[in-house]
Each structure stands twice: as structure tokens, then as C-alpha cells.
C-alpha atoms as a PDB file:
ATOM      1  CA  UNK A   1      28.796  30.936  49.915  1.00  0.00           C
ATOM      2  CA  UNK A   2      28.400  28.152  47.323  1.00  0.00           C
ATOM      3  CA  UNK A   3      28.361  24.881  47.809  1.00  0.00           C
ATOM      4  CA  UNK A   4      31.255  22.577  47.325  1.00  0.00           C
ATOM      5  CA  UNK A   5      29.876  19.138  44.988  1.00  0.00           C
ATOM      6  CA  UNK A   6      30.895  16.197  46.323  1.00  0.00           C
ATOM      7  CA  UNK A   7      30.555  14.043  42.850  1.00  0.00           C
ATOM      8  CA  UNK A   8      31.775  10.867  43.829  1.00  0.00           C
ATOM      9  CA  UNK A   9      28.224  10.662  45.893  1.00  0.00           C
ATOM     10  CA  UNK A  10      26.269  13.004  43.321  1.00  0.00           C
ATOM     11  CA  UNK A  11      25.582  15.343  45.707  1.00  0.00           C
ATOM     12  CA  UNK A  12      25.163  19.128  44.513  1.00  0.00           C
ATOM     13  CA  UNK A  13      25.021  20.109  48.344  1.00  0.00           C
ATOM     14  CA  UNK A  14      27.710  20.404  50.802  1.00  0.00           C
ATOM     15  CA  UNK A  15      28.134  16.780  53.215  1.00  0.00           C
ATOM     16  CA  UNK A  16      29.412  16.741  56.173  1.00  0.00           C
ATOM     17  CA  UNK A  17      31.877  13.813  57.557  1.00  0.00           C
ATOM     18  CA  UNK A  18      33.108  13.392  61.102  1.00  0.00           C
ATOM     19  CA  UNK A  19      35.717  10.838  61.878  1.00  0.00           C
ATOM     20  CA  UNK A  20      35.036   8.701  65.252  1.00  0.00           C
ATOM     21  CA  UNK A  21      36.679   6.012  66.900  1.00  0.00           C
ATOM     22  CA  UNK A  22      34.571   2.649  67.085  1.00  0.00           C
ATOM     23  CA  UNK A  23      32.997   2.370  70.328  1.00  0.00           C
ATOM     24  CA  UNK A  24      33.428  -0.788  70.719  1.00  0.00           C
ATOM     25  CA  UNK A  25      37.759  -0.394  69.623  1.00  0.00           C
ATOM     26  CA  UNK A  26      39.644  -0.223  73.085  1.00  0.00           C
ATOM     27  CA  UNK A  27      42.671  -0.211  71.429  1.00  0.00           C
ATOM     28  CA  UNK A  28      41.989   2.500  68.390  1.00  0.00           C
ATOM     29  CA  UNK A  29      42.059   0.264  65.653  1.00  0.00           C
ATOM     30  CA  UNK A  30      38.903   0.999  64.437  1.00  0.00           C
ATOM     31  CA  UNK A  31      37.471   4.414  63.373  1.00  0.00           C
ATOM     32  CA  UNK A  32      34.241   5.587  60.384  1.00  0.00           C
ATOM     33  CA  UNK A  33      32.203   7.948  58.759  1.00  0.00           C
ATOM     34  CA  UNK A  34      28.695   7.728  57.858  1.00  0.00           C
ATOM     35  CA  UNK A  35      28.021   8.769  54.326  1.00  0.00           C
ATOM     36  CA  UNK A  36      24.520   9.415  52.767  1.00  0.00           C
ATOM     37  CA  UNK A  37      22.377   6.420  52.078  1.00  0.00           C
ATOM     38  CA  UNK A  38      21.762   7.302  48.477  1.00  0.00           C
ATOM     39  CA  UNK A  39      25.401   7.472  47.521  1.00  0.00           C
ATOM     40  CA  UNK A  40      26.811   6.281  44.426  1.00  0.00           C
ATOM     41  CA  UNK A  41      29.075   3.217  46.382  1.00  0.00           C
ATOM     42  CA  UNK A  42      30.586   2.179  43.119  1.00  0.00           C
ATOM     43  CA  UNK A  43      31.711   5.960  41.784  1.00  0.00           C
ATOM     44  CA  UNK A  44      32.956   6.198  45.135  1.00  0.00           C
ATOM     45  CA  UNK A  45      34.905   2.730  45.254  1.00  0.00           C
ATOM     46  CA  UNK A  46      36.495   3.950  41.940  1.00  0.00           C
ATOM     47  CA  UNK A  47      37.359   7.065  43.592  1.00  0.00           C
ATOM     48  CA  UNK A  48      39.072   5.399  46.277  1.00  0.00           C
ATOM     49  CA  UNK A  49      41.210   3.181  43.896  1.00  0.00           C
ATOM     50  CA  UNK A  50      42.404   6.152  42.160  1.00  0.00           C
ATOM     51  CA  UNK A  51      43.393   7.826  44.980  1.00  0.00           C
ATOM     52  CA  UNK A  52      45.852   5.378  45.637  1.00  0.00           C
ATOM     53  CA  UNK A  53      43.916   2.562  47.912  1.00  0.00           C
ATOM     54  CA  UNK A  54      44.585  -1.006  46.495  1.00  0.00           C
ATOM     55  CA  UNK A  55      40.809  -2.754  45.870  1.00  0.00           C
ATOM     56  CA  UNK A  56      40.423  -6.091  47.727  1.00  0.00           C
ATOM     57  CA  UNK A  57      38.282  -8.915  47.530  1.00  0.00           C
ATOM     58  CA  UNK A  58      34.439  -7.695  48.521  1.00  0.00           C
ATOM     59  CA  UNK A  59      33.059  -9.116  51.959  1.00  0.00           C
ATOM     60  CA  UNK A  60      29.143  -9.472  50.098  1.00  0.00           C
ATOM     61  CA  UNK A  61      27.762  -5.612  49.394  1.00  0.00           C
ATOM     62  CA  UNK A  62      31.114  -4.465  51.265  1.00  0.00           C
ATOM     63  CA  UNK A  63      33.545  -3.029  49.465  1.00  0.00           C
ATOM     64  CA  UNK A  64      37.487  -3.323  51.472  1.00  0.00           C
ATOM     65  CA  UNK A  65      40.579  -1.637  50.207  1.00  0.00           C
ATOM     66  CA  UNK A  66      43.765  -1.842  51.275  1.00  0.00           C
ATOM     67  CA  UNK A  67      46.314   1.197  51.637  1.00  0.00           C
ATOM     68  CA  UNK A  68      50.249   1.016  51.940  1.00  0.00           C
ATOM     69  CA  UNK A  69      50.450   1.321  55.405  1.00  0.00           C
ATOM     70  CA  UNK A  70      48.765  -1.781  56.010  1.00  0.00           C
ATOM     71  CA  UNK A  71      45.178  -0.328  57.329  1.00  0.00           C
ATOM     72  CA  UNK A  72      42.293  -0.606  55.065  1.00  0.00           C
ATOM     73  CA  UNK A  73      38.839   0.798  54.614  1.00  0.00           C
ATOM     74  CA  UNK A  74      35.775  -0.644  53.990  1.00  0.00           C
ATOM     75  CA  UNK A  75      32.482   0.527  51.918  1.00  0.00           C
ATOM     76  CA  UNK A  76      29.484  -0.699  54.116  1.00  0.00           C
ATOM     77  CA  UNK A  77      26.623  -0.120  51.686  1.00  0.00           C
ATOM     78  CA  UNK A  78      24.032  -1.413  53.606  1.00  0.00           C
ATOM     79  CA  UNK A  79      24.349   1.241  56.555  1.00  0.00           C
ATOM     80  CA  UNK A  80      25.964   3.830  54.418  1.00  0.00           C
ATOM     81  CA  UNK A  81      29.391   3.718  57.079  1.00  0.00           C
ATOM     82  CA  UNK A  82      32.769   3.720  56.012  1.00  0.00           C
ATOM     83  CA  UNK A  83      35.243   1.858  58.300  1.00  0.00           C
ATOM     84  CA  UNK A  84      39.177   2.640  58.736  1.00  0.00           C
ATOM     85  CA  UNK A  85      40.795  -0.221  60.067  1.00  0.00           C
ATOM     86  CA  UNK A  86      44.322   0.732  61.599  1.00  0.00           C
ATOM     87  CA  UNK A  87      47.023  -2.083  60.922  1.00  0.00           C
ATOM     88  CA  UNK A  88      48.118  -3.623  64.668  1.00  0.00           C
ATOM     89  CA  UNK A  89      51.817  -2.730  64.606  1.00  0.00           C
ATOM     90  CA  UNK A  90      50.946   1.041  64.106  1.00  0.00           C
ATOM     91  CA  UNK A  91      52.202   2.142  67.362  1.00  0.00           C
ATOM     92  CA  UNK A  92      49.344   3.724  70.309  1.00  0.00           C
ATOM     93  CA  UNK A  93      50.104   7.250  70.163  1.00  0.00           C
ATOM     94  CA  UNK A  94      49.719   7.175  65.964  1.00  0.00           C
ATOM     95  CA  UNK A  95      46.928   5.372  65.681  1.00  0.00           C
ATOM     96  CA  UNK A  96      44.487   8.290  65.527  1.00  0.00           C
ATOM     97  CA  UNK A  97      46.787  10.121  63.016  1.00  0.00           C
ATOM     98  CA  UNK A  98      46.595   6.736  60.655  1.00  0.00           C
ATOM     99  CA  UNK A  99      43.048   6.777  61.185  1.00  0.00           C
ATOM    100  CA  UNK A 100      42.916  10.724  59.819  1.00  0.00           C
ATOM    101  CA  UNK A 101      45.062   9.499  57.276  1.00  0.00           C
ATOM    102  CA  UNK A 102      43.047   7.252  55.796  1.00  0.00           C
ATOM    103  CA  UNK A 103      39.642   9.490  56.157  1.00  0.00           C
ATOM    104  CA  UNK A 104      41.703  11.957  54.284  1.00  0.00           C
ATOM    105  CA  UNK A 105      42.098   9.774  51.100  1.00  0.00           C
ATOM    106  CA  UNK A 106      38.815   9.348  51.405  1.00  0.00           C
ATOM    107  CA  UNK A 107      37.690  13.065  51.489  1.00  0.00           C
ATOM    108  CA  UNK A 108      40.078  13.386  48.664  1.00  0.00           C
ATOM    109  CA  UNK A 109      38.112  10.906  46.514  1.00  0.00           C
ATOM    110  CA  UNK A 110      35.186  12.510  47.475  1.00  0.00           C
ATOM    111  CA  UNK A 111      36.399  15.851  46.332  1.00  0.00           C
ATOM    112  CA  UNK A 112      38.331  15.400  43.321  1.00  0.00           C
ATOM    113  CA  UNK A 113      37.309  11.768  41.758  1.00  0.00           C
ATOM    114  CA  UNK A 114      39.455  10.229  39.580  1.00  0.00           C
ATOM    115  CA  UNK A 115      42.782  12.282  40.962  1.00  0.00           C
ATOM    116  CA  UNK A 116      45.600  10.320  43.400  1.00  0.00           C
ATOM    117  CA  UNK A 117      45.706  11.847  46.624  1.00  0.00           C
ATOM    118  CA  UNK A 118      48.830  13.992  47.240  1.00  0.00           C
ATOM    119  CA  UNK A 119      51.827  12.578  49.850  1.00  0.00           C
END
């Protein structure tokens, strides 16, 4: 089987991501990934704004984008985690399906760089 790149963190080998719920979220809110340490945070912030997130002011070494739904995910370089914040007025019961949402635009970027993420 070959690998699948992932060039948007200049891997050559296959990665991994799981999606999980903040711990610390009661009210599912809050979800992330962990990426690799070494990856390339601005070639992957691009990647994210051509998918279709909207770039928003950085938090220090963070980098936060919004999306049209009103959640937004955050780059957290220093730990290598990427956070999906649900927006508050997505109802309960679709909060974990805005959360996979928004991990999906970001496996998109990962995958194809540079390409908007389908509907």
C-alpha cells in the first residue's frame, strides 16, 4: 500500500488524526486533534484559508480561523493541537456533527493544499 503525503505538514508518511471532545467541554463545544510537532503551521494555516476558513486575528503563536457557521479553529503551535470550537447556538444533538465538520476542512487542507473544500 503506499502512503498517502500529507504536504501541508511535509510529511511523506501516512498521519493519523482522531477527533475528541475536550475533556474539560461539558457541553460539546470544544473538540481537537493533535498534529505532529514538526509541522509546517504556516503551510497549514494557508491551507486552511483556502479551504474556505476566514483567518482571524492570531492569539500570540496561535493561529484562529473562523468558518461560516460561526465555530472556529485554532492552530496551537506550541503543543502541536488543533482546537474546533463549536458556536453556542448550534443546537446539543449537532454539536458533534459541527465538530466533524470542521475537522473535515481540516483533513481536506491537509490532503489537497491550496484546493476549497467541497459543500
Amino acid at each position: 500500500m503506499t502512503a498517502t503525503p500529507t504536504p501541508a505538514l511535509g510529511e511523506a508518511e501516512r498521519v493519523s488524526l482522531t477527533l475528541y471532545r475536550e475533556v474539560t467541554c461539558i457541553r460539546a463545544l470544544a473538540w481537537r486533534c493533535d498534529l505532529p510537532a514538526a509541522s509546517d503551521w504556516p503551510a497549514l494555516a494557508a491551507a486552511l484559508e483556502a479551504a474556505g476558513l476566514v483567518p482571524r486575528a492570531p492569539l500570540g503563536s496561535v493561529f484562529r480561523f473562523g468558518s461560516p457557521t460561526g465555530g472556529e479553529v485554532l492552530l496551537v503551535t506550541a503543543t502541536g493541537r488543533v482546537q474546533f470550537r463549536v458556536h453556542y447556538a448550534v443546537p446539543q444533538h449537532a454539536r458533534k456533527l459541527a465538530a466533524e465538520r470542521l475537522f473535515q476542512l481540516l483533513v481536506y487542507a491537509l490532503i489537497r493544499p491550496g484546493r476549497p473544500c467541497p459543500p
